[in-house]
N, C-alpha and C. Protein backbone atom coordinates (compact mmCIF):
# COMPACT_ATOMS: atom_id res chain seq x y z
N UNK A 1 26.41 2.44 22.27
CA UNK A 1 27.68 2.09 21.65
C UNK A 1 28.64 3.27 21.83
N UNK A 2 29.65 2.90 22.29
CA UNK A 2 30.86 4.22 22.72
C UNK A 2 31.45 4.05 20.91
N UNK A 3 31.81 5.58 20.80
CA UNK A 3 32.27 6.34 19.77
C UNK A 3 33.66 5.39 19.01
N UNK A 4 34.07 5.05 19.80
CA UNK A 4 35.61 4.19 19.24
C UNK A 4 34.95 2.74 18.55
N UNK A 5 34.12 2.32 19.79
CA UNK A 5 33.55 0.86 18.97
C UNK A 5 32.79 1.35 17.59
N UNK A 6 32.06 2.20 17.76
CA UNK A 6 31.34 2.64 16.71
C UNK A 6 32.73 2.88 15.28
N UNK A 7 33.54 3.84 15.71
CA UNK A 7 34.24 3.61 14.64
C UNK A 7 34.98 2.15 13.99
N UNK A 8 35.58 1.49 15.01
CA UNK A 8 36.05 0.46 14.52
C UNK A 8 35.37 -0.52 13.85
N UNK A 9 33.59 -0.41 14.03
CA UNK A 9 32.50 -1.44 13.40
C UNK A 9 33.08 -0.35 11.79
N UNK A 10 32.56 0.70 11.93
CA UNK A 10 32.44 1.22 10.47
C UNK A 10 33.71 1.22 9.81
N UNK A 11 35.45 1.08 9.98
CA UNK A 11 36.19 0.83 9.26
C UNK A 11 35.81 -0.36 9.09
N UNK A 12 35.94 -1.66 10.04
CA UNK A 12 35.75 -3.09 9.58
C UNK A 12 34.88 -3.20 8.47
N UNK A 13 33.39 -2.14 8.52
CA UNK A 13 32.70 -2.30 7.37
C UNK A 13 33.10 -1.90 6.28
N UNK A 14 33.55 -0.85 5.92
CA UNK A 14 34.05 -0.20 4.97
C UNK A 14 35.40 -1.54 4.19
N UNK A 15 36.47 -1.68 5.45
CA UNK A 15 37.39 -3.28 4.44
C UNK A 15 36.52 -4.17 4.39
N UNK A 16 35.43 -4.46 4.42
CA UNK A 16 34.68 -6.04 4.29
C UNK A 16 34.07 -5.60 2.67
N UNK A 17 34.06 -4.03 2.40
CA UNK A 17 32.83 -3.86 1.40
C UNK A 17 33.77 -2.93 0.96
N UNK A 18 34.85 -2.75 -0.12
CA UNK A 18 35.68 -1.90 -0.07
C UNK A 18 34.96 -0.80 -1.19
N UNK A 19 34.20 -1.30 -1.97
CA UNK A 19 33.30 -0.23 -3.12
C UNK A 19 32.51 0.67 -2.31
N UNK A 20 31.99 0.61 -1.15
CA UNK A 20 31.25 1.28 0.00
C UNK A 20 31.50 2.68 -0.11
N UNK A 21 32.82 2.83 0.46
CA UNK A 21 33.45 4.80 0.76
C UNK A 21 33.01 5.08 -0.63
N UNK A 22 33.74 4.60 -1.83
CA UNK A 22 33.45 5.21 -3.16
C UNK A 22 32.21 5.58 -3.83
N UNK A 23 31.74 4.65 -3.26
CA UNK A 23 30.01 4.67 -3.67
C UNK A 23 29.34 6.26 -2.70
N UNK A 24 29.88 5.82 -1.30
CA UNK A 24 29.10 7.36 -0.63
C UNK A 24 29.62 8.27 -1.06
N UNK A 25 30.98 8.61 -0.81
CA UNK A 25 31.59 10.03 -1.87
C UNK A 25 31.39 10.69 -2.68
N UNK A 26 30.99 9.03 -4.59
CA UNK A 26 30.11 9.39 -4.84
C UNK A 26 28.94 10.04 -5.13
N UNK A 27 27.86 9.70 -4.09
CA UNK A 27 26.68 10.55 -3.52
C UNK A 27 26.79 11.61 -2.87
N UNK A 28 27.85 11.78 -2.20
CA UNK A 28 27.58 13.31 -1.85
C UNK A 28 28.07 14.05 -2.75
N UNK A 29 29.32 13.64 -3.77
CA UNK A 29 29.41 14.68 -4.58
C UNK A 29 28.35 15.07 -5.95
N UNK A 30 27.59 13.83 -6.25
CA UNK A 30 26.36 14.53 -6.72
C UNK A 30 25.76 15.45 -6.59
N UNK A 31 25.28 14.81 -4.91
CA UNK A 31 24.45 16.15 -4.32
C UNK A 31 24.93 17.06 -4.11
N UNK A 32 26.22 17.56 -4.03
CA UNK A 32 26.97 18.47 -3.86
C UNK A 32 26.86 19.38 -5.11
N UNK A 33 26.76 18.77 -6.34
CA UNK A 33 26.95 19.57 -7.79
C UNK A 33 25.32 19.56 -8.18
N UNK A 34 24.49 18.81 -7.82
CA UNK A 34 22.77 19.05 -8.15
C UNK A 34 22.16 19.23 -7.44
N UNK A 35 22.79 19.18 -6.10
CA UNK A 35 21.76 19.93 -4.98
C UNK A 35 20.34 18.64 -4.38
N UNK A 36 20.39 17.77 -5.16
CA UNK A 36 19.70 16.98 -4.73
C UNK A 36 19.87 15.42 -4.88
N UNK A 37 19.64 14.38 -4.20
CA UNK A 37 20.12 13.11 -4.50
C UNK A 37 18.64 12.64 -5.00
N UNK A 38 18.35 11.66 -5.55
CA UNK A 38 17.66 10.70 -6.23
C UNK A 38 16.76 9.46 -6.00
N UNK A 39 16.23 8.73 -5.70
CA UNK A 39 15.96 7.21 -5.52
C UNK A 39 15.96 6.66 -6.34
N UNK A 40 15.89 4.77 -6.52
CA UNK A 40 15.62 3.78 -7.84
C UNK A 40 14.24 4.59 -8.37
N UNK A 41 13.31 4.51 -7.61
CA UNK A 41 12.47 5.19 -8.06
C UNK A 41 11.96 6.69 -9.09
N UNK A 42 12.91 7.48 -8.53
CA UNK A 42 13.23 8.58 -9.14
C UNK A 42 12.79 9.78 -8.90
N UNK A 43 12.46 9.47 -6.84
CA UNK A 43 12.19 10.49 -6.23
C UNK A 43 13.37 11.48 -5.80
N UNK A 44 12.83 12.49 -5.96
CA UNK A 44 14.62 13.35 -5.21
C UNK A 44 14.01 13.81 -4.18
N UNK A 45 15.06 14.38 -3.20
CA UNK A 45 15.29 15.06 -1.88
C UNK A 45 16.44 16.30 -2.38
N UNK A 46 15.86 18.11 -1.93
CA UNK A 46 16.80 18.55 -2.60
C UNK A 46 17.49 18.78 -0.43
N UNK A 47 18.73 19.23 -0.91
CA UNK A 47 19.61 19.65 0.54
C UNK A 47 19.94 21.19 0.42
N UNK A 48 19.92 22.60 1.07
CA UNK A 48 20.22 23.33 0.89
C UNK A 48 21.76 23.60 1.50
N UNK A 49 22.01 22.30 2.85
CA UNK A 49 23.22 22.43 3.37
C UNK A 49 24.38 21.95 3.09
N UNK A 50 24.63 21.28 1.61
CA UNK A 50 25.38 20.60 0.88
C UNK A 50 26.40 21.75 0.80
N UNK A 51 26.32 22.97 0.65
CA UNK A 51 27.29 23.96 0.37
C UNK A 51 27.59 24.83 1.15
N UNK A 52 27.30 24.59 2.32
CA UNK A 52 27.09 25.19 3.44
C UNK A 52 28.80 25.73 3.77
N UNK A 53 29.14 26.63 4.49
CA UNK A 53 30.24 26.64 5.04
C UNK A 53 30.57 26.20 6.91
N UNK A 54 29.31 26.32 6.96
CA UNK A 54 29.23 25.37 8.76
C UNK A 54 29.20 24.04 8.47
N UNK A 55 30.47 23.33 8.57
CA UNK A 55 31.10 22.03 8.80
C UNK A 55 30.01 21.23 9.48
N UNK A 56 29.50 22.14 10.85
CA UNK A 56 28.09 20.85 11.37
C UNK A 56 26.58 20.33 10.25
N UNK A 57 26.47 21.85 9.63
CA UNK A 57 25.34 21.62 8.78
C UNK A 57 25.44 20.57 7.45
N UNK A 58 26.79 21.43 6.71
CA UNK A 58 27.54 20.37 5.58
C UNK A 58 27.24 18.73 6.18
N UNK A 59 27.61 18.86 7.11
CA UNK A 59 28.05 17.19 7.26
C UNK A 59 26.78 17.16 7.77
N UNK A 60 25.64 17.21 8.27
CA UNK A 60 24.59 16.73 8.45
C UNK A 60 23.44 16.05 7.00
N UNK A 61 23.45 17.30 6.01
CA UNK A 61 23.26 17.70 4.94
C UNK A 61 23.52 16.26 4.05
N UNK A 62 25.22 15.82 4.25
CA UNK A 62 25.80 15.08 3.53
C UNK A 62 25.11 13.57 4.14
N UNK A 63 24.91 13.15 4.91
CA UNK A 63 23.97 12.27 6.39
C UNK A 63 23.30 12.08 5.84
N UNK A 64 22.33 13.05 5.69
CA UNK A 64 21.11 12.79 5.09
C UNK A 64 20.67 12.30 3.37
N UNK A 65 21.49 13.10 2.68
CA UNK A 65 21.86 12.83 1.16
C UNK A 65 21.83 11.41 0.90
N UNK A 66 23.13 10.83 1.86
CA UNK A 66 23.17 9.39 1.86
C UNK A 66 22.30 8.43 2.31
N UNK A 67 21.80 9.14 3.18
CA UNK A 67 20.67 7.79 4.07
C UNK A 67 19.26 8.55 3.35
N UNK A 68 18.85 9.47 2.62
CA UNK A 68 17.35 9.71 1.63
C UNK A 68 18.05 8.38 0.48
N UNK A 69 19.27 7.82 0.10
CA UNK A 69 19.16 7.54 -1.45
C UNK A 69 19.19 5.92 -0.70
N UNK A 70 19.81 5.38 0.33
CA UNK A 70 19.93 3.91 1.15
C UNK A 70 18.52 4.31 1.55
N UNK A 71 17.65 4.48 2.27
CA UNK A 71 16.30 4.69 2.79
C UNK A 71 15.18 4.73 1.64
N UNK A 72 15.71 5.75 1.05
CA UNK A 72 14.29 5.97 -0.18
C UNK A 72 14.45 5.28 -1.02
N UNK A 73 15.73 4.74 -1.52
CA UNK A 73 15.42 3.24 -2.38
C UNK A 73 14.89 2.35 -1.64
N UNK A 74 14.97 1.89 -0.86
CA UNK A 74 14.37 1.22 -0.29
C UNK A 74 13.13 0.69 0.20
N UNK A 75 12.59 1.93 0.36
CA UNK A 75 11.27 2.17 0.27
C UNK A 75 10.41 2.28 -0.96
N UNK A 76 11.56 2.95 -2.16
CA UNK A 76 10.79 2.38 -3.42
C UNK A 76 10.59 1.13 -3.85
N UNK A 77 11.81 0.47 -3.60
CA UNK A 77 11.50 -1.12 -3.76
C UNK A 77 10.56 -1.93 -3.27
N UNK A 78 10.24 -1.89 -1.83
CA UNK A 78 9.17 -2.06 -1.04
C UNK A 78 8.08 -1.96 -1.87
N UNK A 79 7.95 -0.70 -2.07
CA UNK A 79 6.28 -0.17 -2.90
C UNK A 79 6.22 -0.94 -4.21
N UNK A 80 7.23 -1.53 -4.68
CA UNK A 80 7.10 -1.70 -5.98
C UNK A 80 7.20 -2.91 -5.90
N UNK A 81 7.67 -3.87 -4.75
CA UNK A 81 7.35 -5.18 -4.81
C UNK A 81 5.81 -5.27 -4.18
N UNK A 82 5.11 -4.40 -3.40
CA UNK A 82 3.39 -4.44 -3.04
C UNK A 82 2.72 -4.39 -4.82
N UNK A 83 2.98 -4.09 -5.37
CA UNK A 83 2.60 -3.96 -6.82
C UNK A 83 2.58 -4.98 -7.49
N UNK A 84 3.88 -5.20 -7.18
CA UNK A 84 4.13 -6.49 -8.42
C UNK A 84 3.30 -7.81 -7.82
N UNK A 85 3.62 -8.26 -6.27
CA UNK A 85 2.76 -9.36 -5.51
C UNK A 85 1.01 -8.86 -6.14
N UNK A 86 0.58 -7.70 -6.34
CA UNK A 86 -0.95 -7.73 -5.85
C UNK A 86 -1.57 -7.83 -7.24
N UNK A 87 -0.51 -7.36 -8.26
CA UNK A 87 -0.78 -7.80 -9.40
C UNK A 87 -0.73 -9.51 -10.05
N UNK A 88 0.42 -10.31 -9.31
CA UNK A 88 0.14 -11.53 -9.42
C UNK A 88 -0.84 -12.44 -8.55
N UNK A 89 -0.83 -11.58 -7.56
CA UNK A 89 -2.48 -12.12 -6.52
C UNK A 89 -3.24 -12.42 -7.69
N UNK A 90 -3.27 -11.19 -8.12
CA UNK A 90 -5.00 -10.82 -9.15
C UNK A 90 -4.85 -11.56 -10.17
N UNK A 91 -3.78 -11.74 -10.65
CA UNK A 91 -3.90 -13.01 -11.97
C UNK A 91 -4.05 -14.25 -11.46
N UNK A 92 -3.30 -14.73 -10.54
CA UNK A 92 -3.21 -15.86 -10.07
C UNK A 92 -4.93 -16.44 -9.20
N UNK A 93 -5.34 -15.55 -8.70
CA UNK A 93 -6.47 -15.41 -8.09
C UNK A 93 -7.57 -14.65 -8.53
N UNK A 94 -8.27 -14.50 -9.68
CA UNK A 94 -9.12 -13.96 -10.33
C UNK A 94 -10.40 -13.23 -9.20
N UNK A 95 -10.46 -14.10 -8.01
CA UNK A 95 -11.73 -13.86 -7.31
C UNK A 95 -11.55 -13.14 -6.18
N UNK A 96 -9.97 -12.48 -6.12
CA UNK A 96 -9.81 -11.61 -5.31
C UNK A 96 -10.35 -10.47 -4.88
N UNK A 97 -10.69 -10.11 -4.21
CA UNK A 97 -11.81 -8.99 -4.19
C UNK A 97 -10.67 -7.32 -4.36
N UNK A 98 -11.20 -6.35 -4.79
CA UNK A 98 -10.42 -5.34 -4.73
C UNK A 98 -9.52 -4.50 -3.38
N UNK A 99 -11.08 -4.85 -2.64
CA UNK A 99 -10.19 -4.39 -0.72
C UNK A 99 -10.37 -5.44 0.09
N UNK A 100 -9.54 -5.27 1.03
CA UNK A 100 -9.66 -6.32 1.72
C UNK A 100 -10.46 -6.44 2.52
N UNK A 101 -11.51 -7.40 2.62
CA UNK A 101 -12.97 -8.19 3.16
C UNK A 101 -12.90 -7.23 4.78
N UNK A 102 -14.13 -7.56 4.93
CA UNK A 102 -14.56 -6.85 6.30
C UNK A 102 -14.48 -7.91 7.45
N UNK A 103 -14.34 -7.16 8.19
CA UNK A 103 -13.51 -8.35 9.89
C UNK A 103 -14.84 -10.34 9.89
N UNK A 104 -15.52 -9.84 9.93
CA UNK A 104 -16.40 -11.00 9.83
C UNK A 104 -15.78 -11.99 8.63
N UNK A 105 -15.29 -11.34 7.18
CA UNK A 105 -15.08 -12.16 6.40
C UNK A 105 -13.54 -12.53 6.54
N UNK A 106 -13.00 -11.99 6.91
CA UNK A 106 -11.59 -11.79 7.57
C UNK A 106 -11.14 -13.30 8.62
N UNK A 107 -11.76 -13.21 9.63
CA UNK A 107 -12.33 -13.84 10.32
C UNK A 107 -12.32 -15.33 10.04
N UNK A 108 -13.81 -16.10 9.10
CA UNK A 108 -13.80 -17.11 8.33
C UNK A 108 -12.58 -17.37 7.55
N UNK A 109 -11.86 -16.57 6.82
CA UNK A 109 -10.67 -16.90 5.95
C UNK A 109 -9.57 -16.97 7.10
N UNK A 110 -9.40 -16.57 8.04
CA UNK A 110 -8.11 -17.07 9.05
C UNK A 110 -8.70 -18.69 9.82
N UNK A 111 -9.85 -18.96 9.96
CA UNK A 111 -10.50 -20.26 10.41
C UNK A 111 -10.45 -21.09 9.66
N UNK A 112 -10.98 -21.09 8.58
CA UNK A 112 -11.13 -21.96 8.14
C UNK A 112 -10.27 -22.34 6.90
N UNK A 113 -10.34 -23.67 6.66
CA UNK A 113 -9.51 -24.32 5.68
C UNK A 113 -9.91 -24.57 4.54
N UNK A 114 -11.60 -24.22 4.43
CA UNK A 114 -12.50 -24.28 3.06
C UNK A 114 -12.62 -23.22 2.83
N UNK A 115 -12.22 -21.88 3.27
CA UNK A 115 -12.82 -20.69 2.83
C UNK A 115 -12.81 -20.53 1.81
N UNK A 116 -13.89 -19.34 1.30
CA UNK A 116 -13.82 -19.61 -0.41
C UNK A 116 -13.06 -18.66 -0.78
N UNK A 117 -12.70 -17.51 0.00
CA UNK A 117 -11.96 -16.54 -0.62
C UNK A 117 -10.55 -17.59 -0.74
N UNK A 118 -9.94 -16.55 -1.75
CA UNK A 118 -8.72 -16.96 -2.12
C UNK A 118 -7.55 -16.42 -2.28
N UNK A 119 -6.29 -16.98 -1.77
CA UNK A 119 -5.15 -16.01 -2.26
C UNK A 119 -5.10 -15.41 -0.83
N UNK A 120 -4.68 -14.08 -0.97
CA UNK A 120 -4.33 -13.37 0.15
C UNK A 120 -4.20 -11.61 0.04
N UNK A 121 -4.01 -11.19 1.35
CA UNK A 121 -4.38 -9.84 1.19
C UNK A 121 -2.94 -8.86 1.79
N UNK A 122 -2.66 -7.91 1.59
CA UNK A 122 -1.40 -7.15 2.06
C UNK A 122 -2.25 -6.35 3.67
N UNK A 123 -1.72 -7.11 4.68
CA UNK A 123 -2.33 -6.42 5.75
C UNK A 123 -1.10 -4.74 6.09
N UNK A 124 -0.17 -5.20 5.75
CA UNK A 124 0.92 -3.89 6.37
C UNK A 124 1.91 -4.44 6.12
N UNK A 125 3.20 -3.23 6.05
CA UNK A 125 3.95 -3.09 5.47
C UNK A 125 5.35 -2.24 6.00
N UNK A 126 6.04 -3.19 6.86
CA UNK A 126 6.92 -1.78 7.69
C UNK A 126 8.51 -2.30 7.35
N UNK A 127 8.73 -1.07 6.86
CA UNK A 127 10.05 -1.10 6.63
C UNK A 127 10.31 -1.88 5.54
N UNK A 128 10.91 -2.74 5.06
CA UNK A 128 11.52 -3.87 4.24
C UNK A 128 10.44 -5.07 4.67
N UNK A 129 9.29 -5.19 5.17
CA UNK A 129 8.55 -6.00 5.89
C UNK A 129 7.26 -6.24 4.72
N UNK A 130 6.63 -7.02 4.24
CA UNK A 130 4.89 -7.12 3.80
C UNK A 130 4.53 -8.21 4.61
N UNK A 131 3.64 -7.87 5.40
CA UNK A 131 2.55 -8.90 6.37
C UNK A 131 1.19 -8.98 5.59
N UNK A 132 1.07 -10.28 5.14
CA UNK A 132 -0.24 -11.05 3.93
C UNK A 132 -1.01 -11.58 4.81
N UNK A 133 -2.19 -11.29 5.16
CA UNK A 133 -2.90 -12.45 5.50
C UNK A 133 -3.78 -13.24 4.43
N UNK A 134 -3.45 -14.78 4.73
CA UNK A 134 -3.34 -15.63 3.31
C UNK A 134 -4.22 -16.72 3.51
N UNK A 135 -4.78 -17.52 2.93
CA UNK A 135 -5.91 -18.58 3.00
C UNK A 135 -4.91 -19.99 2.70
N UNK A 136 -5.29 -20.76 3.88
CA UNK A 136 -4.04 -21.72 4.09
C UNK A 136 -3.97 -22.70 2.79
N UNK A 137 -4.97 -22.70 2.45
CA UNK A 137 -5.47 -23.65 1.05
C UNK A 137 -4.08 -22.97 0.51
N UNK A 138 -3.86 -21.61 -0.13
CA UNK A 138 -3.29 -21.29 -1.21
C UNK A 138 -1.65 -20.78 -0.64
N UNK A 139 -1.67 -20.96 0.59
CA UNK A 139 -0.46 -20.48 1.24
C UNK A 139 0.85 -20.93 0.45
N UNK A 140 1.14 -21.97 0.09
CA UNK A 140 2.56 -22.11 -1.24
C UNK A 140 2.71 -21.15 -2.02
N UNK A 141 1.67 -21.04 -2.77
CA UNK A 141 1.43 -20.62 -3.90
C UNK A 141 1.41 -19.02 -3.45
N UNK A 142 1.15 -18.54 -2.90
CA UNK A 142 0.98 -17.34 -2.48
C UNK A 142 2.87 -16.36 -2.22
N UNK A 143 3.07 -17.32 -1.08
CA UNK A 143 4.39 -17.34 -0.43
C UNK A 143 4.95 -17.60 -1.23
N UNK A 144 5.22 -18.31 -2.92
CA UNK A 144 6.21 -18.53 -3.95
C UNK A 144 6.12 -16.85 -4.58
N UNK A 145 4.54 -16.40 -4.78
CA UNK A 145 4.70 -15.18 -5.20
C UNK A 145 5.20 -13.89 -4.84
N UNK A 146 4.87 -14.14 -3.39
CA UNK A 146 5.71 -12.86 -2.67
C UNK A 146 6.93 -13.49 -2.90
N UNK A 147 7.80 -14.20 -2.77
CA UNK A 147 8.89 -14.10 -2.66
C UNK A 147 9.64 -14.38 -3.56
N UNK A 148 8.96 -14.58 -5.19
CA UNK A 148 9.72 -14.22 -6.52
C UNK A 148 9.70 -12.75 -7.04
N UNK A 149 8.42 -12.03 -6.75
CA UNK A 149 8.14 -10.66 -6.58
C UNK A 149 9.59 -9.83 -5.92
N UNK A 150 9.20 -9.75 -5.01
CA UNK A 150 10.12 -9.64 -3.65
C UNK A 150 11.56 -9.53 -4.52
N UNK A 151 12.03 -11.07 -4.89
CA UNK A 151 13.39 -10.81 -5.17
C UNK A 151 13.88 -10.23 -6.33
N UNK A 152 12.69 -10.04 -6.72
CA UNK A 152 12.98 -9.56 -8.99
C UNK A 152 12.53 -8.28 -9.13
N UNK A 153 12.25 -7.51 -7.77
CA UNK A 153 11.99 -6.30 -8.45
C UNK A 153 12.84 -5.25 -8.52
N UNK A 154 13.13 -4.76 -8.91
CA UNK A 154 14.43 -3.42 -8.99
C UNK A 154 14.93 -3.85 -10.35
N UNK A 155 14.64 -4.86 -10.57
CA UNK A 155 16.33 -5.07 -11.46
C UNK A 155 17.65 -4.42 -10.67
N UNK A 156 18.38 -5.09 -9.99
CA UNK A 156 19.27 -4.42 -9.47
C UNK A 156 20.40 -5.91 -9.96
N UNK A 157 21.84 -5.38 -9.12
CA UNK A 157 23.10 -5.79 -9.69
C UNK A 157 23.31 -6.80 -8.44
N UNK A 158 22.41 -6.91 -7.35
CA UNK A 158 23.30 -7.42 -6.01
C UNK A 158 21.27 -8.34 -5.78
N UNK A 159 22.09 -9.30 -5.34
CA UNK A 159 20.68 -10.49 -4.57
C UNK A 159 19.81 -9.28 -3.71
N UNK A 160 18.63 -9.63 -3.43
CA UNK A 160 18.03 -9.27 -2.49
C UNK A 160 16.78 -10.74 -2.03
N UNK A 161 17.59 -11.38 -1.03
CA UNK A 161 17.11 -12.91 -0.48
C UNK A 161 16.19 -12.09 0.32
N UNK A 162 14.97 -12.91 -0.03
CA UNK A 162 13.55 -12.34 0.85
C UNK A 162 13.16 -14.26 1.68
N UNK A 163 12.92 -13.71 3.29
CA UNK A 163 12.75 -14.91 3.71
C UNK A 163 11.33 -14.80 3.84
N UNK A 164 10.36 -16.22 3.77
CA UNK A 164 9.25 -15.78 4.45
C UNK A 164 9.13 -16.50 5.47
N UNK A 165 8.26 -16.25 6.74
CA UNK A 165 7.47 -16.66 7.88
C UNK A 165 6.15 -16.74 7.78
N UNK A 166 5.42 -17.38 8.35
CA UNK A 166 4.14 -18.10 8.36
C UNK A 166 3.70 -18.17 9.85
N UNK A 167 2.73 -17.87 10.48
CA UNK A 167 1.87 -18.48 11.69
C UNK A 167 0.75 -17.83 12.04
N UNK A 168 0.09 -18.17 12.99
CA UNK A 168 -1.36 -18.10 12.99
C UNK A 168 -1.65 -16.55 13.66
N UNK A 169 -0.40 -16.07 14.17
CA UNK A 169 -0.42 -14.81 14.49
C UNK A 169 0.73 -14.13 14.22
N UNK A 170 1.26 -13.14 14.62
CA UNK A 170 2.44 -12.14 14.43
C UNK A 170 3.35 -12.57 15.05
N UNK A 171 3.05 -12.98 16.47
CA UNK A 171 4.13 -13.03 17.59
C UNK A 171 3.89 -14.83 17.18
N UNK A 172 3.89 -15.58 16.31
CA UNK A 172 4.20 -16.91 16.27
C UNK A 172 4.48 -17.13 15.22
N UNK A 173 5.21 -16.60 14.50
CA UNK A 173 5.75 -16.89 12.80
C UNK A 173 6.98 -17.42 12.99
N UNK A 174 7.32 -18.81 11.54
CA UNK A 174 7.80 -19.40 11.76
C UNK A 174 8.72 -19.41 10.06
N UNK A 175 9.86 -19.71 9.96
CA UNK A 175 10.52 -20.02 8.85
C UNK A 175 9.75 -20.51 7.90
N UNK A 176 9.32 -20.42 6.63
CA UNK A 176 9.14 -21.30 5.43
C UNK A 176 9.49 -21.88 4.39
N UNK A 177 9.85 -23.10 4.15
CA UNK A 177 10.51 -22.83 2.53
C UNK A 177 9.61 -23.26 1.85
N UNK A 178 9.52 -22.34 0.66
CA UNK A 178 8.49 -22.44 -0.76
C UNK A 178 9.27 -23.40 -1.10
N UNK A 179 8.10 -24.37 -1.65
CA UNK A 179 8.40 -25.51 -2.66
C UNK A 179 9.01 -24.70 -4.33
């Protein structure tokens, strides 16, 4: 992306979202007066180049400030919706086992449609992403939980629409809608 397009995406963004600039300013002037910014979570990142008098470091400093508190919330939320899903696994599914089954049992629960295990398991987790592998029997029910989890955790002020996908592998997932 050449430098001009790049700017003209980020004014357009900035008038589409006009609370945006105020909100980062904001954040750097936090970090500017505490030296460190924060997450939902309530992890900090401290910056030593917030006060810097080299304009390249400052503004790198300030970069980062903003994208640790957009990034590391983010990642707290993540962690804290794996929590909330594995805790309603476990209620919802009493016979869940604590780790997830060994490849042989693994295996039977992606085959078959009687398996006895139940519910589903958090295979990975990237970015804003949780990949479940789930026992088709309970797949609604499962997929309603990740994705009431998913959208209720933070308590926050703004939606966070979680879609899910479904298929028999990674590279074949397909739209779902929970009943």
């Amino acid at each position: 992306v050449k430098e001009a397009e790049a700017k003209d995406f980020m004014e357009g963004f900035m008038s589409a979202y006009p609370g945006i600039r105020g909100w980062l300013n904001d954040v750097v002037e936090r970090a500017r007066e505490s030296g460190f910014v924060e997450t939902l979570g309530g992890r900090r990142r401290y910056f030593s180049g917030l006060k810097s008098e080299d304009v390249g470091e400052r503004g790198q400093a300030e970069r980062q400030a903003v994208n640790t508190k957009v990034q590391g919330t983010a990642a707290d939320i993540a962690k804290m919706a794996m929590i909330c899903v594995d805790q309603r696994i476990r209620n919802e599914f009493a016979e869940v086992p604590l780790v997830m089954p060994e490849q042989p049992i693994r295996r039977k629960l992606r085959s078959s449609r009687e398996s006895t295990i139940r519910g589903g398991f958090l295979i990975l987790q990237l970015h804003d992403e949780l990949l479940y592998e789930v026992n088709r029997a309970d797949l609604n029910r499962v997929a309603k939980i990740i994705k009431e989890s998913m959208e209720a955790v933070g308590h926050l002020d703004v939606p966070l629409p979680v879609r899910i996908k479904v298929g028999p592998a990674w590279g074949d997932l397909a739209e779902y809608q929970v009943d």
